[in-house]
C-alpha atoms as a PDB file:
ATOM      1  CA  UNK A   1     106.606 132.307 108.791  1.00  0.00           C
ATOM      2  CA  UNK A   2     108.958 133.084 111.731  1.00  0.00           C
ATOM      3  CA  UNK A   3     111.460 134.576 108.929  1.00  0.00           C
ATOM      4  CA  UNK A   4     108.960 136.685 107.450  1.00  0.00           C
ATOM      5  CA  UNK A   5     108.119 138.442 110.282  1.00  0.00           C
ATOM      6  CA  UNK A   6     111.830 138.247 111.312  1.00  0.00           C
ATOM      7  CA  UNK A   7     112.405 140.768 108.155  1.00  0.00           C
ATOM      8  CA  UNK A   8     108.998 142.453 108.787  1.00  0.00           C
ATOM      9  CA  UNK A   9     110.346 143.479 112.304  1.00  0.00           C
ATOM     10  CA  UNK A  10     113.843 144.582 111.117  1.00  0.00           C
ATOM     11  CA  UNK A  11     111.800 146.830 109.205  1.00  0.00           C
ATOM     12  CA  UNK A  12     110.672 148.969 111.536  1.00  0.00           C
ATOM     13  CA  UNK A  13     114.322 149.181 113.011  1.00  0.00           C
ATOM     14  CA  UNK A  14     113.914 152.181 114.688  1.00  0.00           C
ATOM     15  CA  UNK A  15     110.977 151.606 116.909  1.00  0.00           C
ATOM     16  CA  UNK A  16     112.424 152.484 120.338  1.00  0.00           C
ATOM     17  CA  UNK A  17     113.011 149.678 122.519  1.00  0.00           C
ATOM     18  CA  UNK A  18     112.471 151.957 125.826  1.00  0.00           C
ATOM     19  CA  UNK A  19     108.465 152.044 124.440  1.00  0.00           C
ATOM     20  CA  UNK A  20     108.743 148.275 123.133  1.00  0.00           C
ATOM     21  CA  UNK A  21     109.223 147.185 126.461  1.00  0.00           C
ATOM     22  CA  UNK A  22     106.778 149.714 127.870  1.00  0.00           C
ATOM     23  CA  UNK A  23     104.158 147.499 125.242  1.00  0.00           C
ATOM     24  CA  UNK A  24     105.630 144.312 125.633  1.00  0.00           C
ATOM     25  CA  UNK A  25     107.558 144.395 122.061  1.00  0.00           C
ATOM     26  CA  UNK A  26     108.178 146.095 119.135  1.00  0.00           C
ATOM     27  CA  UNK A  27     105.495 143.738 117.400  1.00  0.00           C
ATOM     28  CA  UNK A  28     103.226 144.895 120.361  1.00  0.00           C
ATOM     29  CA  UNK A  29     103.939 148.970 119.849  1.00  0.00           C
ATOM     30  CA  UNK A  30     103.653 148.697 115.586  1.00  0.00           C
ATOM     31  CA  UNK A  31      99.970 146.607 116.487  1.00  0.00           C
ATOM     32  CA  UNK A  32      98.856 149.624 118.578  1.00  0.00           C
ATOM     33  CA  UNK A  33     100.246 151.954 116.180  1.00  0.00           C
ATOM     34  CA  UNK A  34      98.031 150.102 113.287  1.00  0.00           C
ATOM     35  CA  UNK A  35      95.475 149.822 115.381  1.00  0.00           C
ATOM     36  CA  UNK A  36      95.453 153.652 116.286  1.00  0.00           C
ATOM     37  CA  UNK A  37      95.933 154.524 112.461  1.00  0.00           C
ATOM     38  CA  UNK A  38      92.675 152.610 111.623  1.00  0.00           C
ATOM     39  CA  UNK A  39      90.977 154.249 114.475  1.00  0.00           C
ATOM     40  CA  UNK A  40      91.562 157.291 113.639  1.00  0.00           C
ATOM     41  CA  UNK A  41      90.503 156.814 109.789  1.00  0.00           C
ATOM     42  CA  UNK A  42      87.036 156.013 110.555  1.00  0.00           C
ATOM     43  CA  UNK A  43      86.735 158.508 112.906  1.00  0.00           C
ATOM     44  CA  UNK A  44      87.803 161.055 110.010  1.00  0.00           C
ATOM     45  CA  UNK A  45      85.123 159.133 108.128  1.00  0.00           C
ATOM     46  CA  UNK A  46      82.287 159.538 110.318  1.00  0.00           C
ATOM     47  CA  UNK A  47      83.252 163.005 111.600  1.00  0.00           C
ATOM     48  CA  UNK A  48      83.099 163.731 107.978  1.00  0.00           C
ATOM     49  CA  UNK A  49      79.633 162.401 107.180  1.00  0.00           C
ATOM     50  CA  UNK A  50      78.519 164.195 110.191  1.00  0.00           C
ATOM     51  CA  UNK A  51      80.130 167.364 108.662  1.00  0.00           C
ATOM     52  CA  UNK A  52      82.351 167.997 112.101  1.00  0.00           C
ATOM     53  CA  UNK A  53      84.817 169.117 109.994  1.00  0.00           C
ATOM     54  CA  UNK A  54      87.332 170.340 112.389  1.00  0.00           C
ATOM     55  CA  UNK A  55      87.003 167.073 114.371  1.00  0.00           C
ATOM     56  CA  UNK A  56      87.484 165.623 111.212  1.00  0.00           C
ATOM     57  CA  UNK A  57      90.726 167.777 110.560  1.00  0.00           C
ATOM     58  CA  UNK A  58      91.894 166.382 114.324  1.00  0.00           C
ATOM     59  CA  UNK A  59      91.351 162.707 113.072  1.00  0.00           C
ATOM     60  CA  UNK A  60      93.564 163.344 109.753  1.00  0.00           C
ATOM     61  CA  UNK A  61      95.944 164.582 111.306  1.00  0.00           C
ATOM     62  CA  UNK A  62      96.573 161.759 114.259  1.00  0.00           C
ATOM     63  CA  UNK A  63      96.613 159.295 110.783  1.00  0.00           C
ATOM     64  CA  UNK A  64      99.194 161.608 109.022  1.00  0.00           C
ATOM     65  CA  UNK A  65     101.245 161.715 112.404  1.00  0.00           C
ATOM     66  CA  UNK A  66     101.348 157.782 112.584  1.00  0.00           C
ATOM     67  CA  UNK A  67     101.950 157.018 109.571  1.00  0.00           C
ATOM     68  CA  UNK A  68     104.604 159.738 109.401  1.00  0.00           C
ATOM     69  CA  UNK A  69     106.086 157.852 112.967  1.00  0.00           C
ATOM     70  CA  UNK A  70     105.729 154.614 111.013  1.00  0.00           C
ATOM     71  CA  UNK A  71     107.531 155.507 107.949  1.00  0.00           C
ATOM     72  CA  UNK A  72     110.380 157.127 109.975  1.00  0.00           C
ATOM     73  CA  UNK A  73     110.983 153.903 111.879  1.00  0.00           C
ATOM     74  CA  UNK A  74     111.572 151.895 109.286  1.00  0.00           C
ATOM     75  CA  UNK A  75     115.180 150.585 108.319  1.00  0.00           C
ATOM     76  CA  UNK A  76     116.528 150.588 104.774  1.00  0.00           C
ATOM     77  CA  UNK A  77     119.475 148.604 105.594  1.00  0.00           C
ATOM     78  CA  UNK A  78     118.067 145.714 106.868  1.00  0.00           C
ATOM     79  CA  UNK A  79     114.309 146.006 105.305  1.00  0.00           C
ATOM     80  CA  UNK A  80     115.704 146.455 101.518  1.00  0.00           C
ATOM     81  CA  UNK A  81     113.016 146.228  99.455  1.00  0.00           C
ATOM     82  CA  UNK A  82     110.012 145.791 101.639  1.00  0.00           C
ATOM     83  CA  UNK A  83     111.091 148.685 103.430  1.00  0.00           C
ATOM     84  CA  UNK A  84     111.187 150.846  99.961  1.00  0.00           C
ATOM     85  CA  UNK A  85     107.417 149.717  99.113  1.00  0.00           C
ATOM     86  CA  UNK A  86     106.356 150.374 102.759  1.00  0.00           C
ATOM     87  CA  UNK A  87     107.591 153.988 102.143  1.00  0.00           C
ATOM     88  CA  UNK A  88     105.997 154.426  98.802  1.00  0.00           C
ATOM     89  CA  UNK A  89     102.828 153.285 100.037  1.00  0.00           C
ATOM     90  CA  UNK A  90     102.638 155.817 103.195  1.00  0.00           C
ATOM     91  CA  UNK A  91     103.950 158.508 100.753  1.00  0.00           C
ATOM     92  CA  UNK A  92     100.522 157.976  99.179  1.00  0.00           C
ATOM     93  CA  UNK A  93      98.737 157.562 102.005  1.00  0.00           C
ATOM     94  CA  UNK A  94      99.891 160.589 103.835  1.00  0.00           C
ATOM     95  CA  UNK A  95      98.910 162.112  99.769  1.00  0.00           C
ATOM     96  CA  UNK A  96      95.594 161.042  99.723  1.00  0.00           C
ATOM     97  CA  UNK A  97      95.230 162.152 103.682  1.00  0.00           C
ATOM     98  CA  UNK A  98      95.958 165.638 102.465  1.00  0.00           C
ATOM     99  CA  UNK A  99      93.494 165.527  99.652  1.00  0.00           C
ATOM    100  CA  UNK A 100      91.259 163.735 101.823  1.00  0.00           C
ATOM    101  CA  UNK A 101      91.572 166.700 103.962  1.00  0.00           C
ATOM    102  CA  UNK A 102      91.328 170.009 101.725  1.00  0.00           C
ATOM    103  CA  UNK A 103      88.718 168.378  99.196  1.00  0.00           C
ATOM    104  CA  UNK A 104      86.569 166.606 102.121  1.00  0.00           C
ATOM    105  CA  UNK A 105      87.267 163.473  99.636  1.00  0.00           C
ATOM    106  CA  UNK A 106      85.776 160.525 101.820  1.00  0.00           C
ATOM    107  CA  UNK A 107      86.918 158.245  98.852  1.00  0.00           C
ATOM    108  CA  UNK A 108      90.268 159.034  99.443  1.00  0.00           C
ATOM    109  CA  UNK A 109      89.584 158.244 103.435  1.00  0.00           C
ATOM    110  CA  UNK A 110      87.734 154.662 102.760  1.00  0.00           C
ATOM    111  CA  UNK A 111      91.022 154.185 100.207  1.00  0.00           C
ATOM    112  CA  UNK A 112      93.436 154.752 102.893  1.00  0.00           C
ATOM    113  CA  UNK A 113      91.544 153.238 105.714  1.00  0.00           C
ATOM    114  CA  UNK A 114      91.415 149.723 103.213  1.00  0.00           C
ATOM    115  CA  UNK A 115      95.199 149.938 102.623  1.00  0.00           C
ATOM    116  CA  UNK A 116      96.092 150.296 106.071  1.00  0.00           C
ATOM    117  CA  UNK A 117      93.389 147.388 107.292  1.00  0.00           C
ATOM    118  CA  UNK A 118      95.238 145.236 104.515  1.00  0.00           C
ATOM    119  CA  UNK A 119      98.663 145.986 106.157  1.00  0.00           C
ATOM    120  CA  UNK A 120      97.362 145.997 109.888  1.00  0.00           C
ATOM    121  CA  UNK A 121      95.740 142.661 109.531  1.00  0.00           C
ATOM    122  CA  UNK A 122      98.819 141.199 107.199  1.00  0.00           C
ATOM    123  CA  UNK A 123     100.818 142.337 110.492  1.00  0.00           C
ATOM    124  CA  UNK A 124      98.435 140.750 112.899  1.00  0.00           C
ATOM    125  CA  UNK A 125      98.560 137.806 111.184  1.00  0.00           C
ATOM    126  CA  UNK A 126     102.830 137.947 111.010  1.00  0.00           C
ATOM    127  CA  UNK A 127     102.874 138.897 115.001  1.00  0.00           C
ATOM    128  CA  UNK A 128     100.586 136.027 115.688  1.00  0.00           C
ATOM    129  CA  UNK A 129     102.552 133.701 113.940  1.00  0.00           C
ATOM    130  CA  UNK A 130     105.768 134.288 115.026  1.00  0.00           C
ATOM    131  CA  UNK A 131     104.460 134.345 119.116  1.00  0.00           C
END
């Protein structure tokens, strides 16, 4: 498993390491990045239900601006082909964010929060094993 998250690190090649060390590690920084992401999802979830719709707005936008961060960190050379479907899938998050957004679409939220808890807890699970 070491390996695995080896290549799941080199991924994300451009995470600073001045804010790394500020968190401990790169595998510390992308946790609280994931972590922040899904945050921010249900809060666009509940601010929607409660119709606080420029809260709401406030809460897409912090999950747009992360995943944006997170798919600008990540390294084609070394990453290859995980790298290429972790861009493809925040393409169509940051999509369905927007849609989510304009059409108050809380399908398209619960859909992006899942995807995201998928990947954040496949990433817990790498960090963990690695340590």
């Amino acid at each position: 498993m070491r390996n695995v998250f080896g290549a799941a690190i080199k991924t994300y090649g451009q995470v600073s390491y001045d804010s790394a060390a500020e968190y401990g590690s790169s595998a510390d920084l992308l946790n609280l990045l994931f972590t922040g992401l899904t945050d921010a999802l249900i809060d666009a979830q509940r601010f929607l239900l409660q119709k606080k719709y420029f809260e709401k707005g406030v809460a897409i936008s912090k999950s747009q601006k992360i995943l944006i961060e997170l798919r600008n960190t990540l390294d084609f050379g070394v990453g290859g082909e995980l790298a290429i479907n972790l861009d493809e899938l925040y393409a169509y998050c940051l999509k369905r964010l927007a849609e989510a957004h304009i059409q108050n679409d809380a399908v398209a939220l619960r859909e992006v929060h899942s995807l995201m808890s998928e990947l954040r807890d496949a990433w817990f699970q790498a960090s963990r094993s690695a340590a």
